[in-house]
C-alpha atoms as a PDB file:
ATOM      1  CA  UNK A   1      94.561 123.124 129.006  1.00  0.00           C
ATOM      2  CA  UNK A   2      90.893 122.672 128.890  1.00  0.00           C
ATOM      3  CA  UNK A   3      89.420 120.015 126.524  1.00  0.00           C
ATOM      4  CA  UNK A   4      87.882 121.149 123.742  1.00  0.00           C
ATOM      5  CA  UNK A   5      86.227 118.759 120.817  1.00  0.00           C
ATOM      6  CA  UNK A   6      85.265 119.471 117.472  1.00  0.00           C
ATOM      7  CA  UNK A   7      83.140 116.268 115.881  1.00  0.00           C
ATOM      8  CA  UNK A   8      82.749 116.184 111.967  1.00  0.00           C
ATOM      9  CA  UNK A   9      80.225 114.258 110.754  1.00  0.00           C
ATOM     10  CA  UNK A  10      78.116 115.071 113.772  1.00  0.00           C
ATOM     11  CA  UNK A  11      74.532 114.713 112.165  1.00  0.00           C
ATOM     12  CA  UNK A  12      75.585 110.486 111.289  1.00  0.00           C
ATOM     13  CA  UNK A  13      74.764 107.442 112.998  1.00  0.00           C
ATOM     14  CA  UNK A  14      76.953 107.473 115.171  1.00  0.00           C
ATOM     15  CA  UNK A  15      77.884 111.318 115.331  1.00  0.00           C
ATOM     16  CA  UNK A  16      74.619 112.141 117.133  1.00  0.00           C
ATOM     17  CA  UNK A  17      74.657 109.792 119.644  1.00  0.00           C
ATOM     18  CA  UNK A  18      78.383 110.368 120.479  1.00  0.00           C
ATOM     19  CA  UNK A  19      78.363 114.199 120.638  1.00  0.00           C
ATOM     20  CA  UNK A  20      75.410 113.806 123.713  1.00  0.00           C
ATOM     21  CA  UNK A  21      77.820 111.616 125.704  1.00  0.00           C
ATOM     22  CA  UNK A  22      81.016 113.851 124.838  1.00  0.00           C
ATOM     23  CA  UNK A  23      78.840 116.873 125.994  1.00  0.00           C
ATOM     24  CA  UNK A  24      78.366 115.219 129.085  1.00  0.00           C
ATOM     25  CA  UNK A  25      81.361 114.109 129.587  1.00  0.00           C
ATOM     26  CA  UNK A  26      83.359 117.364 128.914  1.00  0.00           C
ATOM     27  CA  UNK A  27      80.425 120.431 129.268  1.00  0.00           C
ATOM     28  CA  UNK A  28      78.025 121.288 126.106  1.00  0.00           C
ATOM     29  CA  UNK A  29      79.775 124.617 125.555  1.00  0.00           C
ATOM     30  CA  UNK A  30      83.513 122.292 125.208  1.00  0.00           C
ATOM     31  CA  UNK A  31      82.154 120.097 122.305  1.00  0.00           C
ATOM     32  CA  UNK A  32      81.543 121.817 118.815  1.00  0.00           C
ATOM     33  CA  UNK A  33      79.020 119.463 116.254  1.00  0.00           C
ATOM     34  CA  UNK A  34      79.573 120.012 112.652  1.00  0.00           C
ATOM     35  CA  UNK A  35      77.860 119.156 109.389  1.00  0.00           C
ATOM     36  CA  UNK A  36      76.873 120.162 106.312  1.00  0.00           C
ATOM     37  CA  UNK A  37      73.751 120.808 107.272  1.00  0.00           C
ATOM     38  CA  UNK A  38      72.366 122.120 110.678  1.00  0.00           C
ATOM     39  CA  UNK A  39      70.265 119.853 112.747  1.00  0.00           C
ATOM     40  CA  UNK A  40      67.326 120.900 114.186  1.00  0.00           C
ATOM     41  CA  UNK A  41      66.201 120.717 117.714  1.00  0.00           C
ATOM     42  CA  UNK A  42      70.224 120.782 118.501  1.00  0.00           C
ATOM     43  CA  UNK A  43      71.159 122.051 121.922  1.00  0.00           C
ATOM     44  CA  UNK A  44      74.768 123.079 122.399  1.00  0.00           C
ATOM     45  CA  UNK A  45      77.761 124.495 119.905  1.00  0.00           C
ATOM     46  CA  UNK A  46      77.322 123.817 116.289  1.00  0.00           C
ATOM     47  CA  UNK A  47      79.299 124.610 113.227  1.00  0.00           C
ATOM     48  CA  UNK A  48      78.214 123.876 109.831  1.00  0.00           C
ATOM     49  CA  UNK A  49      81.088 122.758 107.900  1.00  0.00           C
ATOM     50  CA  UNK A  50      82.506 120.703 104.601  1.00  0.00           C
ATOM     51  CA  UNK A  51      84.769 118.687 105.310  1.00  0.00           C
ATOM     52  CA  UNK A  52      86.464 118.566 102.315  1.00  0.00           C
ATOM     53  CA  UNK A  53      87.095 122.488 102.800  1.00  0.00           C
ATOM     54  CA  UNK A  54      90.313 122.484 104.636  1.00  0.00           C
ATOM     55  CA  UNK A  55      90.536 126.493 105.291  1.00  0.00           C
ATOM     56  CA  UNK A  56      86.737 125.755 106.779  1.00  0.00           C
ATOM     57  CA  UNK A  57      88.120 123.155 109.211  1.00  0.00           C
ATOM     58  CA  UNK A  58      90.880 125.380 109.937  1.00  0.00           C
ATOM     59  CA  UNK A  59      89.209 128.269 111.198  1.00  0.00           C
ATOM     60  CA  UNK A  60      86.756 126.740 112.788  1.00  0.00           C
ATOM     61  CA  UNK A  61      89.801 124.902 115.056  1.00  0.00           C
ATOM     62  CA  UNK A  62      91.145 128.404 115.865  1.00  0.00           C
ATOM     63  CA  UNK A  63      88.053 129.887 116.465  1.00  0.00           C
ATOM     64  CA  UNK A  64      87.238 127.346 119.627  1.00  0.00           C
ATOM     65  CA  UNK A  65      90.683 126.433 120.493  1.00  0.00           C
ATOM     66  CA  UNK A  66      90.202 122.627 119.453  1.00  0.00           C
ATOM     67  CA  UNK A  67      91.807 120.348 121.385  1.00  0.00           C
ATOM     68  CA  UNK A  68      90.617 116.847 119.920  1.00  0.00           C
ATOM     69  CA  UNK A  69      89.117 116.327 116.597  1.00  0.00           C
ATOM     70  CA  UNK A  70      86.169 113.089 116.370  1.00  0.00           C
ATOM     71  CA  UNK A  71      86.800 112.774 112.033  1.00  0.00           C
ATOM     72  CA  UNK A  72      83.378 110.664 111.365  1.00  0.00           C
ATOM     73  CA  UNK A  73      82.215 112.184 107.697  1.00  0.00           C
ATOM     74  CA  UNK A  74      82.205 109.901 105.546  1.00  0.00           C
ATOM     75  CA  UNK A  75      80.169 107.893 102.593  1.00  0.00           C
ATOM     76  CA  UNK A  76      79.246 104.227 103.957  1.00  0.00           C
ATOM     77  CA  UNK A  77      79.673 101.299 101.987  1.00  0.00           C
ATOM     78  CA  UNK A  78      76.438 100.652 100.116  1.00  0.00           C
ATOM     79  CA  UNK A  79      76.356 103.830  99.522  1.00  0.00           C
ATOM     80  CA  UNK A  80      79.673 104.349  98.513  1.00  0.00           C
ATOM     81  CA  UNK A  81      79.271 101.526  95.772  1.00  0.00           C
ATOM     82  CA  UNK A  82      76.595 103.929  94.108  1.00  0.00           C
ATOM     83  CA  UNK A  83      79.466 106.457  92.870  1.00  0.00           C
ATOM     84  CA  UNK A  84      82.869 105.014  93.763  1.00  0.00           C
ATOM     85  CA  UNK A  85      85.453 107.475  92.635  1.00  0.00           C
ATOM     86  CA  UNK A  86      83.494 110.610  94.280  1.00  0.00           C
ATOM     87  CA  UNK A  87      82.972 107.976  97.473  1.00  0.00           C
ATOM     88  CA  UNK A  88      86.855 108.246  97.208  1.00  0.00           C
ATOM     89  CA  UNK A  89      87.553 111.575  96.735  1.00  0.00           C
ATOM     90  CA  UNK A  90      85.227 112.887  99.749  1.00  0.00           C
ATOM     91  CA  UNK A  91      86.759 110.074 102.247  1.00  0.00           C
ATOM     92  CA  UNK A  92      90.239 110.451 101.607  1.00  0.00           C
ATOM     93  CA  UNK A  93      90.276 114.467 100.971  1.00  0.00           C
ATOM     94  CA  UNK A  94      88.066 115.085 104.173  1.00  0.00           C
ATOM     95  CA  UNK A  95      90.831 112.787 106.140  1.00  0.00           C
ATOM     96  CA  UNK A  96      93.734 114.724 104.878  1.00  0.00           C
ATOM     97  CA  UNK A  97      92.306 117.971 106.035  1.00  0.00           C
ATOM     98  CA  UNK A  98      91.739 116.742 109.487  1.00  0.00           C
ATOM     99  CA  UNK A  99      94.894 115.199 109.951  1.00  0.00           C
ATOM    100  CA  UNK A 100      96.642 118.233 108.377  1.00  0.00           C
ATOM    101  CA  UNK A 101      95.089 120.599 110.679  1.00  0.00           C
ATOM    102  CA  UNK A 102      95.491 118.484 113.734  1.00  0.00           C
ATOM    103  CA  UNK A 103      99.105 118.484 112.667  1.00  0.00           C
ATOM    104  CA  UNK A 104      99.439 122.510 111.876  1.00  0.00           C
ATOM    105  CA  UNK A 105      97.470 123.196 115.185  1.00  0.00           C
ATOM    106  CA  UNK A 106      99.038 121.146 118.009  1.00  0.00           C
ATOM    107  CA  UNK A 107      95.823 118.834 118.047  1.00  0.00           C
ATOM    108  CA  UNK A 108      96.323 116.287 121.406  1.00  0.00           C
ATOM    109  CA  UNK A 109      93.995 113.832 119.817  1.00  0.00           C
ATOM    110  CA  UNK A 110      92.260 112.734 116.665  1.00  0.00           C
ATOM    111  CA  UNK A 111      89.789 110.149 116.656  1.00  0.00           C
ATOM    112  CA  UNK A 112      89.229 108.371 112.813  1.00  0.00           C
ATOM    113  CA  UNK A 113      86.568 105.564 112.688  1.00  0.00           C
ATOM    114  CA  UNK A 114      87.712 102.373 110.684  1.00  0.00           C
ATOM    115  CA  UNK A 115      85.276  99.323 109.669  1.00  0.00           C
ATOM    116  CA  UNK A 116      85.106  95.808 109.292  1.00  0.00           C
ATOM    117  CA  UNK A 117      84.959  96.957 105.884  1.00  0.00           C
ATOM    118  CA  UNK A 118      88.769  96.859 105.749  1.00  0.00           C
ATOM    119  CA  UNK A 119      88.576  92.911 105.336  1.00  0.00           C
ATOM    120  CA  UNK A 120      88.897  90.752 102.048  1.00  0.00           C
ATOM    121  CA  UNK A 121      89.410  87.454 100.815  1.00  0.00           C
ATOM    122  CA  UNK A 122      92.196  87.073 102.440  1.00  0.00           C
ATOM    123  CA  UNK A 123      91.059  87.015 105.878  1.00  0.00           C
ATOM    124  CA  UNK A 124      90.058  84.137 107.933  1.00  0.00           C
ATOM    125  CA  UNK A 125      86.190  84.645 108.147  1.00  0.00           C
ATOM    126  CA  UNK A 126      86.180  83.509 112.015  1.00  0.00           C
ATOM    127  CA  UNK A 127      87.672  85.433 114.811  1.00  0.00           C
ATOM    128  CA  UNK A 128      89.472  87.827 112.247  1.00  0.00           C
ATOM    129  CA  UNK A 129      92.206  89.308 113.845  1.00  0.00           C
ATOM    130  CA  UNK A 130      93.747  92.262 114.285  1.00  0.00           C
ATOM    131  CA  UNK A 131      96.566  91.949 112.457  1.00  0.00           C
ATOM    132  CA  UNK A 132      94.645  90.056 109.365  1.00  0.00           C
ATOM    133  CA  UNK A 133      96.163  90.728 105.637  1.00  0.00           C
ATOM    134  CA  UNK A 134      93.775  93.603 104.642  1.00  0.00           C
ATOM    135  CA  UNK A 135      91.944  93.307 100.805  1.00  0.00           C
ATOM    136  CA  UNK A 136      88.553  95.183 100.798  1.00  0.00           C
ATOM    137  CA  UNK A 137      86.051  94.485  97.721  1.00  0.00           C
ATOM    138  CA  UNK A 138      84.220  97.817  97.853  1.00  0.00           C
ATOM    139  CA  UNK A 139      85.559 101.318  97.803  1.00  0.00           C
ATOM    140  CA  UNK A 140      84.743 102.364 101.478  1.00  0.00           C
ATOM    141  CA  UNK A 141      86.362  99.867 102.815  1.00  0.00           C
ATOM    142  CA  UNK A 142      89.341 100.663 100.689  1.00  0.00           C
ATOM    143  CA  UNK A 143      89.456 104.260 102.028  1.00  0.00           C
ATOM    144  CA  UNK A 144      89.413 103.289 105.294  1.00  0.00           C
ATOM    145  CA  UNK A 145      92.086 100.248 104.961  1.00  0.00           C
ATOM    146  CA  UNK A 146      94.297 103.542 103.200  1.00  0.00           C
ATOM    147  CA  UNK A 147      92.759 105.903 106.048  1.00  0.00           C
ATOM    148  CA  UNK A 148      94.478 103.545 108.935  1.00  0.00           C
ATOM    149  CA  UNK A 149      98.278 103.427 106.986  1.00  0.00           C
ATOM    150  CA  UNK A 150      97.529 107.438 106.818  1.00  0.00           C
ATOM    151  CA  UNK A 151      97.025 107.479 110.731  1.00  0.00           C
ATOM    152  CA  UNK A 152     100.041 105.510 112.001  1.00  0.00           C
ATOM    153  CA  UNK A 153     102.161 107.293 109.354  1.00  0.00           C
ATOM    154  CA  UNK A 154     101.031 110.604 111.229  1.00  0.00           C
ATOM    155  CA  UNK A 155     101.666 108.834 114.402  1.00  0.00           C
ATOM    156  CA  UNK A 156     105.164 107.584 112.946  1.00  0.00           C
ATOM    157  CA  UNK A 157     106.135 111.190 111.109  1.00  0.00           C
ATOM    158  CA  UNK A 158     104.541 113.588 113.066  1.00  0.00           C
ATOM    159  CA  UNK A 159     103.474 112.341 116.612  1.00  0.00           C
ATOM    160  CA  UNK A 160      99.993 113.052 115.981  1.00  0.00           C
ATOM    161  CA  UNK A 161      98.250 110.656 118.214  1.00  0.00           C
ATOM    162  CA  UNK A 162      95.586 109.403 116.053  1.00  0.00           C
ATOM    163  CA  UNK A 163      93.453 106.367 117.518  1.00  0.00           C
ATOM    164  CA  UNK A 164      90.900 104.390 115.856  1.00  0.00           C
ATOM    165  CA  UNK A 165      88.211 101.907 115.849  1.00  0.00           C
ATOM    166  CA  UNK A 166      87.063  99.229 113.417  1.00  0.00           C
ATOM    167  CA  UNK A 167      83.688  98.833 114.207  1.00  0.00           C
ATOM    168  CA  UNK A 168      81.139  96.366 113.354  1.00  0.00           C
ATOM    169  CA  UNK A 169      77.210  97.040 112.280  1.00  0.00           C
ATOM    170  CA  UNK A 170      76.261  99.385 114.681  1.00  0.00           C
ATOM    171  CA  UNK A 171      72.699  98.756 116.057  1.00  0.00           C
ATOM    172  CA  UNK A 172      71.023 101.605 117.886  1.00  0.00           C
ATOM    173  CA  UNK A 173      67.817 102.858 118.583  1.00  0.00           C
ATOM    174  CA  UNK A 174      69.189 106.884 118.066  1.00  0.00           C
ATOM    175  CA  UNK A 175      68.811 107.285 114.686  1.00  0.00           C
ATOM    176  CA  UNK A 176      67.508 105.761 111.312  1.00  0.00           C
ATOM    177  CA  UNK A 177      70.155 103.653 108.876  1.00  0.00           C
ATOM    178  CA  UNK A 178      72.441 105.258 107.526  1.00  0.00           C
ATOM    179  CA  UNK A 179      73.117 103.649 104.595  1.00  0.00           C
ATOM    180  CA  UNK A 180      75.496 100.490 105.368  1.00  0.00           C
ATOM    181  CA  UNK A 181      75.313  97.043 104.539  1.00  0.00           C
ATOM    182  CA  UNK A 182      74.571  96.283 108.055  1.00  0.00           C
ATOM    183  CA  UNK A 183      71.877  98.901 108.440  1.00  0.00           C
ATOM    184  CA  UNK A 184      68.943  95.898 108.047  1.00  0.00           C
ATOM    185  CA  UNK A 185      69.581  95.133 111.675  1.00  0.00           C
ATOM    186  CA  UNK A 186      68.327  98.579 112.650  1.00  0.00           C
ATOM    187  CA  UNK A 187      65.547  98.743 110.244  1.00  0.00           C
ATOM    188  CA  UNK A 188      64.483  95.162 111.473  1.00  0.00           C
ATOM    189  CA  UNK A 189      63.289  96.527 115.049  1.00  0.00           C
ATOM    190  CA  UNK A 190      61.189  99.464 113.471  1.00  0.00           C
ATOM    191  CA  UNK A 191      59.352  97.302 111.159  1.00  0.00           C
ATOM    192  CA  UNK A 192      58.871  94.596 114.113  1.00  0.00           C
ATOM    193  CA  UNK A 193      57.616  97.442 116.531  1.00  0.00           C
ATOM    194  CA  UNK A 194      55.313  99.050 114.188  1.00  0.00           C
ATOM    195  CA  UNK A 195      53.995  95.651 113.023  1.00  0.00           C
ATOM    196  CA  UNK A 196      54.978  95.316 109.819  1.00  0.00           C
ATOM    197  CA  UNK A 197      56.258  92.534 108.063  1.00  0.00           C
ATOM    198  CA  UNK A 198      60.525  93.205 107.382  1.00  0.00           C
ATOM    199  CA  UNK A 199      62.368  92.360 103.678  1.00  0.00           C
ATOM    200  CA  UNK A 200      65.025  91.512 104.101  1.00  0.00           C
ATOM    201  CA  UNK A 201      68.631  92.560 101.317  1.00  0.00           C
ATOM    202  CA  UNK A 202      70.732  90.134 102.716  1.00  0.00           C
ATOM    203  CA  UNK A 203      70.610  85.793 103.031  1.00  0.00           C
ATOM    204  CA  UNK A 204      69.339  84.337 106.421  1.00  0.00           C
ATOM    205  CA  UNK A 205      72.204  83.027 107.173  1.00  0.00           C
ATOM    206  CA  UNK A 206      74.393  85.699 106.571  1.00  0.00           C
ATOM    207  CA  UNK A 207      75.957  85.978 109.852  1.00  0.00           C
ATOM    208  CA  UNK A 208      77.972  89.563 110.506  1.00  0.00           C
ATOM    209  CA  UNK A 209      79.435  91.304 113.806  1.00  0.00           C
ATOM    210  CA  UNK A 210      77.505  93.431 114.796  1.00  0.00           C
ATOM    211  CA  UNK A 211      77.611  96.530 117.977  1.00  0.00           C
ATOM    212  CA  UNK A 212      75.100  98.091 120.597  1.00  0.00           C
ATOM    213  CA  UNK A 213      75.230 102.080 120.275  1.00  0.00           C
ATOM    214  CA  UNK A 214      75.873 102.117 123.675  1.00  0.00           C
ATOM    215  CA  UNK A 215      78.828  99.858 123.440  1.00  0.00           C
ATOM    216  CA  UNK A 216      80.302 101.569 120.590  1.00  0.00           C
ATOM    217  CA  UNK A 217      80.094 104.805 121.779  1.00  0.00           C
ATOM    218  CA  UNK A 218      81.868 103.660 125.246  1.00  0.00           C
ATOM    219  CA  UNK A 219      84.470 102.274 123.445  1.00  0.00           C
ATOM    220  CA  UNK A 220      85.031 105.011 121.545  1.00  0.00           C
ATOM    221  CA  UNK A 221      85.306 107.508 124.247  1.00  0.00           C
ATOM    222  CA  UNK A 222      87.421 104.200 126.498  1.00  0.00           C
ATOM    223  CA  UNK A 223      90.025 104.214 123.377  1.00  0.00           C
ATOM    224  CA  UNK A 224      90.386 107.990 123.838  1.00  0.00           C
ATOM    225  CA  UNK A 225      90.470 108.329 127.335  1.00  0.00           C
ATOM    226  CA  UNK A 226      93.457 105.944 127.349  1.00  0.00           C
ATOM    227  CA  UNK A 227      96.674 106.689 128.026  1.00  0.00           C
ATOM    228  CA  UNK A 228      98.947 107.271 124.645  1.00  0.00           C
ATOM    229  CA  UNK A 229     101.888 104.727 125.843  1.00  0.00           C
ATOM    230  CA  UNK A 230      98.734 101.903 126.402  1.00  0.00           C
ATOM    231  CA  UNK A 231      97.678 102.562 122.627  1.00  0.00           C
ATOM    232  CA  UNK A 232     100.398  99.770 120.604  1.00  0.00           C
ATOM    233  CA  UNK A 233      98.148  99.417 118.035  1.00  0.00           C
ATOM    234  CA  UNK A 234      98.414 102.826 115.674  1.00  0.00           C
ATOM    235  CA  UNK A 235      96.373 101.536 112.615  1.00  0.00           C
ATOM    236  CA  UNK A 236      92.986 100.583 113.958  1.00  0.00           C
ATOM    237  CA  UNK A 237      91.684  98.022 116.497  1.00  0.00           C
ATOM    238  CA  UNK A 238      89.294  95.463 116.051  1.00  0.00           C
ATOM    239  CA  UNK A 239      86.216  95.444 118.078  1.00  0.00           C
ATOM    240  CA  UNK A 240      83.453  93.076 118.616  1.00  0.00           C
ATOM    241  CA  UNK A 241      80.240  93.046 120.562  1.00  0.00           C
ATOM    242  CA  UNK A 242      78.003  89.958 119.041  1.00  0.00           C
ATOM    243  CA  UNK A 243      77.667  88.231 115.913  1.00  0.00           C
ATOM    244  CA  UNK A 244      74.543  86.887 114.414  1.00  0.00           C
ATOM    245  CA  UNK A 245      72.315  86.289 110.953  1.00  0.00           C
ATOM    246  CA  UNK A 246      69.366  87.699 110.181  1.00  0.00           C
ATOM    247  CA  UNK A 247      67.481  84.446 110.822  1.00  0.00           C
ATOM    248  CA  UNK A 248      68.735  84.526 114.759  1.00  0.00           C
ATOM    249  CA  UNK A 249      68.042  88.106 115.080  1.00  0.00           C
ATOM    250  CA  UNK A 250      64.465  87.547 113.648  1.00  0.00           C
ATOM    251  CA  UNK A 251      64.157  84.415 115.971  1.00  0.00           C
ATOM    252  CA  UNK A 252      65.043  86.819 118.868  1.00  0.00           C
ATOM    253  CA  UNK A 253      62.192  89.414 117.831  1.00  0.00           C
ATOM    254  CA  UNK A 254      59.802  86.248 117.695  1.00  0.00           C
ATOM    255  CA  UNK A 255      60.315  85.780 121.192  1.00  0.00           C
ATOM    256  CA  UNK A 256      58.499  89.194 121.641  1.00  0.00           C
ATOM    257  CA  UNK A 257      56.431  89.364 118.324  1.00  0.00           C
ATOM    258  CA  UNK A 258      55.021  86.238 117.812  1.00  0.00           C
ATOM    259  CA  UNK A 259      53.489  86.909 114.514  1.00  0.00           C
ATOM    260  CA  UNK A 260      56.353  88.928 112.887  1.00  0.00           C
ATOM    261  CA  UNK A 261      57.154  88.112 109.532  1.00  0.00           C
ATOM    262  CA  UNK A 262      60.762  88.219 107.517  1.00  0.00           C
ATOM    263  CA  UNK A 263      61.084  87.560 104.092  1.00  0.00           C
ATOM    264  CA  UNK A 264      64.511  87.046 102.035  1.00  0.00           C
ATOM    265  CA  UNK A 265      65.567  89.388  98.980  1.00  0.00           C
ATOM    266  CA  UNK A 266      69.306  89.236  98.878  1.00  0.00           C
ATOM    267  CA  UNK A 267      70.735  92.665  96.586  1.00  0.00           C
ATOM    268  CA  UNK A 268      74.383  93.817  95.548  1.00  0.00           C
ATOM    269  CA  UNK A 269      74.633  94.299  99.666  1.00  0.00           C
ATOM    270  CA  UNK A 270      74.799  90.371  99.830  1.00  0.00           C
ATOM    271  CA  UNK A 271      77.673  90.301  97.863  1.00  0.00           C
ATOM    272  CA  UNK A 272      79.076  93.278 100.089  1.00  0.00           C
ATOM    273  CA  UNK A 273      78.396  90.820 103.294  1.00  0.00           C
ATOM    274  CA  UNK A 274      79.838  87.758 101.788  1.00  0.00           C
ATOM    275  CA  UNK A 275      83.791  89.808 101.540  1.00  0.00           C
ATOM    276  CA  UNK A 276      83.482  90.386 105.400  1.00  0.00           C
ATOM    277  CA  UNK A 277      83.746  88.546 108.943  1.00  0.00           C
ATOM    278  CA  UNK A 278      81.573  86.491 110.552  1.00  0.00           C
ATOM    279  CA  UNK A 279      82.923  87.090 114.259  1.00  0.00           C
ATOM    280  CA  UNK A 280      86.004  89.766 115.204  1.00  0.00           C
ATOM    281  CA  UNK A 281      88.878  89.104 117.557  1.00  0.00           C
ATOM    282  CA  UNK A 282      89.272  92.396 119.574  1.00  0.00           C
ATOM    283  CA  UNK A 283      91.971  90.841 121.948  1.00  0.00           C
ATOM    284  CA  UNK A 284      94.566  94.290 121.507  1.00  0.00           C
ATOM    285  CA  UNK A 285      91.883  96.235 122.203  1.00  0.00           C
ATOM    286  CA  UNK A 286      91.081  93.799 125.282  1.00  0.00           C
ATOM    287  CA  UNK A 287      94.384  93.924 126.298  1.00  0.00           C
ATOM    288  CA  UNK A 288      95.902  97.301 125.397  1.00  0.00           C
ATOM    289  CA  UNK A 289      92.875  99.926 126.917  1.00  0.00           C
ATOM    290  CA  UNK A 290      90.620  97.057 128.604  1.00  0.00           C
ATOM    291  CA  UNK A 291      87.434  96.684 125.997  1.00  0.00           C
ATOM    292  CA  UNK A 292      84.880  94.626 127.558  1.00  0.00           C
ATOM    293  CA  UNK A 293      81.325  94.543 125.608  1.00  0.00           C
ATOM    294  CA  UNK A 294      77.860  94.332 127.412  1.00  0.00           C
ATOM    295  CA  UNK A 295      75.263  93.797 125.062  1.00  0.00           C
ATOM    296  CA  UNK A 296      74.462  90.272 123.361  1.00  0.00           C
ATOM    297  CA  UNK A 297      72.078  89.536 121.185  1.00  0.00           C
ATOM    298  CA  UNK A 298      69.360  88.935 123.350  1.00  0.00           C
ATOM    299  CA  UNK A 299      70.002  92.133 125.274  1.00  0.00           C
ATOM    300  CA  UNK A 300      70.393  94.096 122.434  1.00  0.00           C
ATOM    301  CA  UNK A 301      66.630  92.970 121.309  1.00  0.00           C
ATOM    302  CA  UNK A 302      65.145  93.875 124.117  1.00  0.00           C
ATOM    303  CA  UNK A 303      66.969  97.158 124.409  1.00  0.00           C
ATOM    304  CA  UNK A 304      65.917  98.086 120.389  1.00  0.00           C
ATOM    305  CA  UNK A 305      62.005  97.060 121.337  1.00  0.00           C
ATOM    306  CA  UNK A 306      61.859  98.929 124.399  1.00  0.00           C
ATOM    307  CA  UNK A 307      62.928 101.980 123.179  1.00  0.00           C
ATOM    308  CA  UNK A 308      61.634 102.057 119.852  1.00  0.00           C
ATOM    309  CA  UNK A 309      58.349 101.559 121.541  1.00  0.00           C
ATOM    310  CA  UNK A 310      58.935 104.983 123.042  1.00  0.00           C
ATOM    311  CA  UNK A 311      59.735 106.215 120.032  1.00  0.00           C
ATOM    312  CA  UNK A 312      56.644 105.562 118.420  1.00  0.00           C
ATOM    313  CA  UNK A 313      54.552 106.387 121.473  1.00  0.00           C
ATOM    314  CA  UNK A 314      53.667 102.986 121.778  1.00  0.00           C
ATOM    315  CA  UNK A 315      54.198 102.809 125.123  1.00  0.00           C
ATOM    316  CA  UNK A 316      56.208 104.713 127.775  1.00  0.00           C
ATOM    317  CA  UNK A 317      59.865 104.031 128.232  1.00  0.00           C
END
């Protein structure tokens, strides 16, 4: 049977960059994007749909003959602390629908993005591990701690094979932030490129893992591509790239821009940054499907610079 994707959320963070490399992996006319909103300058198959409209989902599926469903809609954490019970409603409902569809329809795959989020109090702060108690303090992290039980009880019930990820700040040069607590570490590189001095909403110090687009996308699409008997782990795996503070990451930018400037404003998203890890253990997903990161901090810098350069037509890429 010929692959077929369908990725909600596709307009995101993440979405954007992941639909180019599933379009290139299985053929721009196999991979459907979907949002609420069309995005311009698009090239390929696109469906405007709400996720929280099941019948929507639903006949989109059958219209393409979906094979695999990427579920990324969702409201991100700061964000989600702005109006917590419809931050609740929208994750959770848009979840269900995917994962009732997948299961009405015969989906192979289903791919549901977890977060660091998920961790509490009552994890260990360094080298978290997978299997850490979870106890989130804000409500996106709370919908995806339920989200995972949700997936391995589909797995468990059903056989749906639904695989996911808890990723870390992801830092890419793609898109703009997206509204997460970790989001200053993308903003950071278009204020330093364009010369302008960077506030900063969380403490120096406050050290967070943290992903390269390109890693996260690989691993998503690694995670996937693995074999179902290699995937043990049927709530979510943990995956790490780097960690780092905003101090080192500013230290890093130095290296290039001398005369940048940070200053320190800690808001409500410090408080956010103080429930979570400082550094991830990602050894299940190391030893299960054979995650390997590339980027550290210091390649990560020069990757953001470089490109956002482009961007701005500072220089050529």
């Amino acid at each position: 049977m010929e692959t077929v994707v369908l990725v909600i959320g596709a307009n995101g963070q993440l979405g954007s960059v992941l639909v180019k490399a599933l379009q290139d992996k299985f053929g721009i006319n196999n991979v459907i994007a979907s949002d609420l909103r069309y995005r311009d300058g698009f090239k390929g198959q696109f469906e405007i749909i709400d996720a929280t409209d099941f019948e929507r989902i639903q006949e989109v599926v059958e219209t393409h003959k979906v094979t695999q469903i990427y579920h990324l809609a969702a409201i991100l954490s700061a964000k989600g602390e702005e109006h917590p019970l419809q931050t609740w409603d929208i994750n959770m409902k848009t979840l269900f629908n995917v994962l009732e569809v997948s299961r009405l329809n015969n989906i192979e795959k289903v791919f549901f993005p977890s977060s660091i989020a998920v961790f509490g109090d009552g994890a260990v702060k360094y080298e978290t591990p997978n299997t850490a108690y979870l106890d989130p303090a804000t409500v996106y992290g709370i919908s995806k701690a339920t989200g995972e039980n949700w997936a391995q009880y589909y797995f468990l019930r059903y056989g749906l094979d639904v695989r996911s990820l808890r990723y870390p700040g992801v830092i890419g040069y793609q898109s703009l932030p997206g509204g997460g607590t970790t989001d200053y570490a993308v903003d950071i590189f278009h204020k330093a490129v364009l010369g302008e001095p960077f506030q900063c909403f969380l403490n120096e110090d406050a050290t967070l893992p943290m992903i390269m687009m390109e890693d996260a996308i690989r691993a998503t699409i690694e995670l996937m591509d693995a074999p179902k008997e290699a995937i043990k782990t049927r709530t979510s795996y943990n995956l790490a790239g780097t960690s780092f503070s905003p101090a080192e990451i500013a230290n890093e930018i130095t290296k290039i821009y001398p005369d940048f400037k940070i200053e320190y404003a800690p808001d409500f998203r410090q408080q956010i940054a103080d429930k979570w890890p400082n550094s991830i253990d990602d050894t299940a997903a190391r030893e299960e499907w054979g995650w390997q990161p590339e980027f550290n901090l210091e390649a990560m810098t020069k990757t953001m610079i470089k490109e956002l350069k482009a961007y701005y037509n500072l220089i050529p890429a």
